[in-house]
Protein backbone atom coordinates (compact mmCIF):
# COMPACT_ATOMS: atom_id res chain seq x y z
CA UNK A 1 32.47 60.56 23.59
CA UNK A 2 29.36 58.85 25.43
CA UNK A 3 26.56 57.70 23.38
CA UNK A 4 24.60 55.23 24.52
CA UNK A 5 22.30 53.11 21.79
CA UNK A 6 19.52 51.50 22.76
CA UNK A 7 17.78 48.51 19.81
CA UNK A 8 15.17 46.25 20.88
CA UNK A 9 14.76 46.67 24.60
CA UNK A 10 11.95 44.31 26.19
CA UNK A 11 11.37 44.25 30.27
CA UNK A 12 8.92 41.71 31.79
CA UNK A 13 7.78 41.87 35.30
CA UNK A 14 6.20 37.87 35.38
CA UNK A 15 3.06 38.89 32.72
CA UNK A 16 3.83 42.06 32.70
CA UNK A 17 5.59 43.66 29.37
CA UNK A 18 6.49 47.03 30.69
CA UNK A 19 9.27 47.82 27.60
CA UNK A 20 8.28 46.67 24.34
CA UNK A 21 11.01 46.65 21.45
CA UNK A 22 11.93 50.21 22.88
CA UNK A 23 15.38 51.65 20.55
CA UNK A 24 16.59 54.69 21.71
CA UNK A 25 20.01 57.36 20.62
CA UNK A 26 21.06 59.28 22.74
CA UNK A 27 23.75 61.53 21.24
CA UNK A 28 27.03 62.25 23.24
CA UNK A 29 27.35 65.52 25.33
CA UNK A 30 23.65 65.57 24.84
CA UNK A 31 21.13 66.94 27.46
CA UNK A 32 17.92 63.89 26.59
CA UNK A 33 14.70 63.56 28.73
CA UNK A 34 12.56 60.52 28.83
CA UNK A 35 9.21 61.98 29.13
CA UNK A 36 5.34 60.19 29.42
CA UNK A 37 2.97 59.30 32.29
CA UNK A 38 3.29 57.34 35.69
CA UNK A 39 4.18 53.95 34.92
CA UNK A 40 5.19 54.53 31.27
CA UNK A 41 8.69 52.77 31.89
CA UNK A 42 10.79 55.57 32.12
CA UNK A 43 12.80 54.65 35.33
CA UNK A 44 12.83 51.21 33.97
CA UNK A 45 15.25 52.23 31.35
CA UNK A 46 16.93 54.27 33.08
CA UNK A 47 17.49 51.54 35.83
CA UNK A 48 18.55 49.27 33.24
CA UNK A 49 21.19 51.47 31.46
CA UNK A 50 22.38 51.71 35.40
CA UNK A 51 22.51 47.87 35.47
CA UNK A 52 20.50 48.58 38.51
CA UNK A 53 17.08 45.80 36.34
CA UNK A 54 18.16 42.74 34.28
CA UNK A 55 17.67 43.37 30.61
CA UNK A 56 15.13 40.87 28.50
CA UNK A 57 16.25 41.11 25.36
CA UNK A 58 17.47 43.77 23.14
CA UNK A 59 21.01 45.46 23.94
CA UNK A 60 22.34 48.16 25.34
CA UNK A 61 25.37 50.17 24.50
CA UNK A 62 27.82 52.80 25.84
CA UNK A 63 30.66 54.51 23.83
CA UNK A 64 29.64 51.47 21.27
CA UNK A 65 30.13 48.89 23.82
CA UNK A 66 27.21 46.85 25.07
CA UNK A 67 26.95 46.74 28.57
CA UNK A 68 24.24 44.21 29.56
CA UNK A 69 26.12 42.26 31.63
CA UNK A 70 28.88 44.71 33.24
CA UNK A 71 28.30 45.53 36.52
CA UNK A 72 26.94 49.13 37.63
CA UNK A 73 30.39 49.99 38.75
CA UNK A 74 31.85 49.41 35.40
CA UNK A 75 29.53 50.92 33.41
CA UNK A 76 30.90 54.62 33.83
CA UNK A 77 27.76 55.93 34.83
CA UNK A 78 26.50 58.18 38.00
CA UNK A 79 22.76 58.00 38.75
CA UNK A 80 21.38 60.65 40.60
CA UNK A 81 17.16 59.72 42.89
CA UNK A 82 14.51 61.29 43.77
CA UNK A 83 14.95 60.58 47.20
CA UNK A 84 18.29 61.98 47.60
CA UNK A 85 19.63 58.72 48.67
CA UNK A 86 21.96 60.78 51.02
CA UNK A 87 23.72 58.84 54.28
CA UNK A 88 22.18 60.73 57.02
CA UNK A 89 24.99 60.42 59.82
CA UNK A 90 27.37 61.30 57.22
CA UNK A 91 28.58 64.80 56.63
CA UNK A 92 28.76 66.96 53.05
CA UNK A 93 31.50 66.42 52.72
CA UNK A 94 31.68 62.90 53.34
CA UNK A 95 28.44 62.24 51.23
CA UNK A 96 30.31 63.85 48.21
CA UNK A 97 33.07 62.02 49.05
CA UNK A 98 31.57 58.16 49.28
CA UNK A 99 32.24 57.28 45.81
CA UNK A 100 36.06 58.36 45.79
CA UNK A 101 36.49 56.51 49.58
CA UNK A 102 34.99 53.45 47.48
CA UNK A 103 37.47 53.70 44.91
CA UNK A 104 40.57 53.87 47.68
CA UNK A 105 41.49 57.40 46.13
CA UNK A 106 43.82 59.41 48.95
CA UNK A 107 42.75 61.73 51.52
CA UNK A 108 44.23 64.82 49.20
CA UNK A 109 42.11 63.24 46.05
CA UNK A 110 39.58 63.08 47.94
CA UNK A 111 39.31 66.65 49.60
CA UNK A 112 40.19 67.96 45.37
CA UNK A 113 37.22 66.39 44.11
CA UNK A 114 34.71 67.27 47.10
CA UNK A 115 35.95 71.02 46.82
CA UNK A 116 35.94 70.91 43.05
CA UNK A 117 32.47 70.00 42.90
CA UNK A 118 30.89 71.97 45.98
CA UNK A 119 32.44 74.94 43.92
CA UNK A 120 30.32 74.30 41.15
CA UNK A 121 27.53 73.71 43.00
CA UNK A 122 27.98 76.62 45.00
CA UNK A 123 27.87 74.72 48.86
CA UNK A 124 31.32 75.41 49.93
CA UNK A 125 29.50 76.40 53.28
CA UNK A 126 27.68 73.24 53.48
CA UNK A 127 29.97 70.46 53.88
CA UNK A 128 30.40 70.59 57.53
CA UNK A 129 26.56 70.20 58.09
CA UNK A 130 24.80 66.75 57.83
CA UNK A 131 21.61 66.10 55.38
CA UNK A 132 18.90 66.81 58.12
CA UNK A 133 19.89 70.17 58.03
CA UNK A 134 20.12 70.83 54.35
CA UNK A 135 16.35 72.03 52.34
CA UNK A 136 15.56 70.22 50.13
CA UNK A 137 17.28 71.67 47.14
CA UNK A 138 20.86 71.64 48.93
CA UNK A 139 20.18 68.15 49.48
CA UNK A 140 19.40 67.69 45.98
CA UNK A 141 22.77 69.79 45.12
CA UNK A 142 24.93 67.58 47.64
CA UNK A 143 23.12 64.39 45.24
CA UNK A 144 24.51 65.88 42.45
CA UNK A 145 27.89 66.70 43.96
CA UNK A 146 28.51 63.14 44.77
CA UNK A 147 27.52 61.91 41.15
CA UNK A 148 30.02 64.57 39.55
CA UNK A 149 32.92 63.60 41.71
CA UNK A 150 32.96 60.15 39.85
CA UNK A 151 33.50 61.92 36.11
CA UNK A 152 31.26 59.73 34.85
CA UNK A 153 30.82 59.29 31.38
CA UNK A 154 26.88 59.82 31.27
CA UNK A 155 24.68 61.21 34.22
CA UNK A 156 21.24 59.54 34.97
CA UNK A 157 18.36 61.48 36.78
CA UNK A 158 15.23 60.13 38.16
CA UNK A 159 12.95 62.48 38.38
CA UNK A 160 15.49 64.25 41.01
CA UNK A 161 13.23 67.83 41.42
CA UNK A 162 9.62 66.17 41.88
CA UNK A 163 10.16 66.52 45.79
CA UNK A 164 10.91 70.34 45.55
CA UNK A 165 8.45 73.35 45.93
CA UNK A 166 7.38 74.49 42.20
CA UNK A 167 9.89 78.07 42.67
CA UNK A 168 12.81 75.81 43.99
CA UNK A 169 11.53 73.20 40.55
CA UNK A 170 12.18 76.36 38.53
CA UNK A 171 15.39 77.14 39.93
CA UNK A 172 17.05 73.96 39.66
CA UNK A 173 16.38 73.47 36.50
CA UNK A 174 17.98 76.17 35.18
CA UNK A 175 20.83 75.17 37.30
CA UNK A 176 20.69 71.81 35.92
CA UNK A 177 20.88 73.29 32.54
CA UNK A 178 23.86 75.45 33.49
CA UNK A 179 25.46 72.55 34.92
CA UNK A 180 25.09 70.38 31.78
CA UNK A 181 26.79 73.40 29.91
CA UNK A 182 29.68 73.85 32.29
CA UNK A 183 30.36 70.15 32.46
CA UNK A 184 29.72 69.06 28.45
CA UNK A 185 28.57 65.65 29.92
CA UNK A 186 25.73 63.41 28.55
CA UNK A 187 22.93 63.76 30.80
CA UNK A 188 19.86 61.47 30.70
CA UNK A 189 16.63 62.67 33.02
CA UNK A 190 13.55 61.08 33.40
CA UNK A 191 10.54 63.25 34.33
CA UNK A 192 6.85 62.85 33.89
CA UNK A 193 6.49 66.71 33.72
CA UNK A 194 6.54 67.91 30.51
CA UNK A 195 7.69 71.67 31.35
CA UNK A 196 10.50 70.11 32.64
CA UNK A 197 11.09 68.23 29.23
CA UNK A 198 10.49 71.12 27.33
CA UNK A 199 12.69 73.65 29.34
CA UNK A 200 16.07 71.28 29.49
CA UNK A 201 16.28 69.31 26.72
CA UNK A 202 18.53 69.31 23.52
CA UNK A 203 16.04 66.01 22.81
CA UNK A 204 12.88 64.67 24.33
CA UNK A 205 12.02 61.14 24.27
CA UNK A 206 8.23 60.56 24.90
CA UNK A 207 7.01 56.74 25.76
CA UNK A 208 3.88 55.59 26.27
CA UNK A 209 2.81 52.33 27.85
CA UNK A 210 6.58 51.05 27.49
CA UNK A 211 6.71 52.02 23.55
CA UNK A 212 8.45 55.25 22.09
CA UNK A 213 6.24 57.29 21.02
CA UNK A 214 8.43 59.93 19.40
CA UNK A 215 11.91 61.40 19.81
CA UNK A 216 12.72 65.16 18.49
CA UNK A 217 14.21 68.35 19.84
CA UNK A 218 11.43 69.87 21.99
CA UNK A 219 9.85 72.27 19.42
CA UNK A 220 9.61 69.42 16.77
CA UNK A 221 7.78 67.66 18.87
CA UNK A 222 5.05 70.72 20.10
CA UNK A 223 4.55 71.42 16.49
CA UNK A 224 4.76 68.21 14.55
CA UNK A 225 3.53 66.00 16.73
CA UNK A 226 3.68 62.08 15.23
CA UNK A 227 0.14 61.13 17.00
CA UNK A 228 -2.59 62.29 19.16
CA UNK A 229 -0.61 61.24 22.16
CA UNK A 230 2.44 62.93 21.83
CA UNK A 231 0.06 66.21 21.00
CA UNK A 232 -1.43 65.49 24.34
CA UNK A 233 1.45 65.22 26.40
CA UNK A 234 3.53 67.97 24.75
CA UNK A 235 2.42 71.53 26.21
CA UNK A 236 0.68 72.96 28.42
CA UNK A 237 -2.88 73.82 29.24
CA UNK A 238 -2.84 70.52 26.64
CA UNK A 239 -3.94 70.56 22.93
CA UNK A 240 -7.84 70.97 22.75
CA UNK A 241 -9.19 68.03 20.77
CA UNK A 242 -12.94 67.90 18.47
CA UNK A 243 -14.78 65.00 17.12
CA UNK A 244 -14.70 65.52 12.88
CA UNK A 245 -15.77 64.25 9.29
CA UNK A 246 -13.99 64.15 6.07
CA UNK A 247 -16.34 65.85 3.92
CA UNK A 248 -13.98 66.99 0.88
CA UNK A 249 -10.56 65.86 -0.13
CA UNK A 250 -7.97 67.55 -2.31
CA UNK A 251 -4.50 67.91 -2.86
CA UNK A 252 -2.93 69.02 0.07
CA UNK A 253 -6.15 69.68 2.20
CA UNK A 254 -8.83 68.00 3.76
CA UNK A 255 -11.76 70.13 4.56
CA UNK A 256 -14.07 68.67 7.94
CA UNK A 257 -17.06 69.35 9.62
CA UNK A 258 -17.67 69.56 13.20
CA UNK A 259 -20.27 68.21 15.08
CA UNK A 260 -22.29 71.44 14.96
CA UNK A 261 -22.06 71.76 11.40
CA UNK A 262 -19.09 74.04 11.40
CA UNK A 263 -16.51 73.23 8.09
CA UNK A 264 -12.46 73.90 7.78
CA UNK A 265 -10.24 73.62 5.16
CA UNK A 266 -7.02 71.79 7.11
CA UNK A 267 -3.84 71.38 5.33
CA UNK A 268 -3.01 67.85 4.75
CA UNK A 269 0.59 66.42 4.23
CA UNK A 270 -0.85 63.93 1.05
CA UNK A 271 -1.74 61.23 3.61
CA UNK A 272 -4.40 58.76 2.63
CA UNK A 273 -8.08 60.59 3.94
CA UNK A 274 -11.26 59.72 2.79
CA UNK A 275 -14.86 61.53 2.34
CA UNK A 276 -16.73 60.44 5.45
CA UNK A 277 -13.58 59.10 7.41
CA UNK A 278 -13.67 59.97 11.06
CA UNK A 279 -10.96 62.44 12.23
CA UNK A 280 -9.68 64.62 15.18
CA UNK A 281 -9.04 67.98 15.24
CA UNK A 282 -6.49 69.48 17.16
CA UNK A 283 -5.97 72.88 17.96
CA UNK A 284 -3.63 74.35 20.87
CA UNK A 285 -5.08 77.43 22.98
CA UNK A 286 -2.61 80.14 21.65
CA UNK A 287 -4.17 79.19 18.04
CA UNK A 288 -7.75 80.02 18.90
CA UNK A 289 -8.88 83.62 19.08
CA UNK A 290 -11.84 86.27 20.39
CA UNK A 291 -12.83 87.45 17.33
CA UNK A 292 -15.71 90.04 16.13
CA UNK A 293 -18.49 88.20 15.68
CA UNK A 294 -18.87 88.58 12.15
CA UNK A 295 -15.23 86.56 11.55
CA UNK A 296 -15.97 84.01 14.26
CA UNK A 297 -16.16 80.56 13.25
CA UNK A 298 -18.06 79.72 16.64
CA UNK A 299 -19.01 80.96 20.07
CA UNK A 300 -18.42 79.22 23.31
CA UNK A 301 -19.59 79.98 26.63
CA UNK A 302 -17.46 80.81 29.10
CA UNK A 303 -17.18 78.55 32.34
CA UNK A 304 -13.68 79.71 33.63
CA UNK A 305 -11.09 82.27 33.35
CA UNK A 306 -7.68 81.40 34.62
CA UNK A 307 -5.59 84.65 34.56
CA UNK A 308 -1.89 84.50 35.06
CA UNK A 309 -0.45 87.80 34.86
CA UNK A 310 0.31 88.18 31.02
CA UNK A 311 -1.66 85.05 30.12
CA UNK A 312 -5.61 84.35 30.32
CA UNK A 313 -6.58 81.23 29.85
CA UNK A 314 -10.49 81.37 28.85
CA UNK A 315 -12.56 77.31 29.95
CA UNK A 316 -15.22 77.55 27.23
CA UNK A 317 -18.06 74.78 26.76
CA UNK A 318 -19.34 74.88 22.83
CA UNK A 319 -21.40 72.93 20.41
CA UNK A 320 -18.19 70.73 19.45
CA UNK A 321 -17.03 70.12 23.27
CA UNK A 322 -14.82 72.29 25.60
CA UNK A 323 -11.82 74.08 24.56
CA UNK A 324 -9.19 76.08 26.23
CA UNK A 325 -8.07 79.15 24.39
CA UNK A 326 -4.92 81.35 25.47
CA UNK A 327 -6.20 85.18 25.49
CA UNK A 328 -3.91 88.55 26.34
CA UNK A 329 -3.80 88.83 30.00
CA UNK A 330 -6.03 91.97 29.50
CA UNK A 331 -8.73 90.85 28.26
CA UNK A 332 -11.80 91.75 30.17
CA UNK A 333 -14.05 88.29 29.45
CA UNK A 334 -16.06 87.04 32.56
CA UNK A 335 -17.49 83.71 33.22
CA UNK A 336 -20.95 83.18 31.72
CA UNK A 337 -20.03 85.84 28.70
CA UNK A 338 -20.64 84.58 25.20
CA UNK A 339 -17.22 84.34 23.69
CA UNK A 340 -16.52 84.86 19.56
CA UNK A 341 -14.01 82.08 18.29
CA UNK A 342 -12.06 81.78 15.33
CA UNK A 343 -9.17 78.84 14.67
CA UNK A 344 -6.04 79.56 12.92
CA UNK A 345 -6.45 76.47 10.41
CA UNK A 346 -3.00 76.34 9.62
CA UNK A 347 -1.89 75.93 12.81
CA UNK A 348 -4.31 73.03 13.59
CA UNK A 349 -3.85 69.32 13.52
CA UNK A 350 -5.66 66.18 12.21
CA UNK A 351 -5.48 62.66 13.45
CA UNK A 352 -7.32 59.51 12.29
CA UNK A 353 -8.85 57.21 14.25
CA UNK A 354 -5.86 55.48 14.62
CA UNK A 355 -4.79 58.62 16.41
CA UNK A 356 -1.80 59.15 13.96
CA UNK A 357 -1.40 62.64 12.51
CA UNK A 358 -2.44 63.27 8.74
């Protein structure tokens, strides 16, 4: 077992209050990414479950005991950097090896742990070379190595694939997810790219501006998103968003209108909405469609067409703002064409102006 619990955390740099109140669970054998924008306070908390930045207030706890003040060596933990953080006149093997020379374990412990974990990460033929001679991704593998030779109870990652090409970004992280599998380790990884978050995760964590801004499994979150935010972040081309009016309220749906006049009747989960309260629509590009013109709620013009094999992703500019709307990758629309719209309404979103969901 290796839960960690998280209640309360605060993180000042002088006047700065980069965490604020953040609580956090992350389950045991668990594959969790903390997810949101540069300088959201990500790698703060994971440098703080490391012991690696001084805790404010709040607690934090592993296997139910709180660690604040243990040293990083006694927390049971293995952190793995971007930057490698590889010795570069050392060897492989040596690199692997560090943490187990550290710990006084014998030359045949030693050379059983290296091998063990160079054979699941597939560089047996590596450890005689040193880290200038690695790519990129074998360094990253040799990083990893070294972290799983100390059987750690929980495995941090800070953003360890953003220095990779986007093929070799693909790659690892399916190996990464293999990994987590073959190991059935709690794994904590901090990213700011959400296809990352989406792809790995048994649970995404999403923080903005030092606050958590929702936690779910990765679907939960693309479908139900909590606030405007979180429907931002989540997915990708992002969630188109439109300006709106309450214009009718019943049970169980809220019907706006648009800027250019256009009304929809939106399903509403009973929140509080009033006639003339200001709203958001959001609608993702796979839930807009090219339409006959008869059945089209609106037309936008097209300004770009981004075609990706089995996708097309269609730039349009319309009456209500732009919007991005996922077509077949057949489709034959060109830029400057006249394009039909319709929205799936039950697949769209409202927010307030709070920029919580309704």
């Amino acid at each position: 077992m290796s839960a960690i619990s998280i209640k309360k955390l605060n993180k000042f740099y002088d006047s700065n209050h980069v965490i604020r109140d953040a609580s956090i669970e992350i389950e045991s054998n668990s594959f969790t990414v903390l997810v949101g924008p540069s300088g959201c306070g990500k790698s703060t908390i994971l440098r703080m479950i490391a012991g690696l930045e001084d805790v404010d207030s709040g607690t934090i706890s592993i296997d139910g005991n709180v660690v604040n003040s243990l040293h990083p060596k006694e927390r049971g933990i293995a952190m793995v950097f971007q930057s490698y953080a590889l010795y570069p006149h050392m060897t492989v093997f040596d690199n692997i090896g560090f943490g187990l020379r550290l710990e006084g374990q014998r030359k045949h412990e030693i050379e059983a742990g290296v091998s063990e974990a160079a054979r699941i990460l597939k560089i047996e033929d590596l450890l005689d070379r040193k880290p200038r001679q690695l790519s990129g991704g074998q360094r990253q593998r040799v990083a990893i190595g070294r972290a799983i030779t100390r059987k750690p109870k929980v495995f941090l990652f800070d953003e360890p694939l953003s220095n990779l090409d986007a093929a070799l970004r693909v790659q690892m992280r399916v190996e990464l997810a293999k990994l987590h599998d073959q190991l059935d380790a709690t794994m904590l990884y901090v990213t700011h790219d959400q296809t990352e978050a989406m792809t790995m995760a048994d649970k995404i964590i999403v923080l903005d501006k030092g606050e958590v801004s929702q936690a779910g499994a990765p679907l939960e979150l693309y479908n139900s998103p909590k606030n405007s935010f979180v429907a931002s972040f989540i997915g990708s081309p992002t969630m188109n968003f439109l300006k709106a009016r309450a214009v009718a309220v019943t049970k169980g749906s809220v019907t706006i209108k648009l800027l250019d006049d256009l009304e929809l009747k939106i399903a509403n989960g009973d929140t509080a909405v009033s006639v003339d309260d200001e709203l958001t629509l959001g609608v993702r590009p796979e839930n807009l469609s090219l339409v006959q013109a008869p059945k089209a709620h609106c037309t936008g013009k097209v300004s770009v067409v981004e075609q990706l094999g089995s996708q097309t992703f269609l730039y349009l500019e319309t009456a209500d703002g732009p919007l991005i709307l996922e077509a077949d990758g057949s489709t034959k629309i060109k830029v400057g064409d006249l394009a039909p719209i319709s929205f799936d309404v039950k697949r769209c979103h409202l927010f307030n102006k709070h920029h919580q969901k309704i």
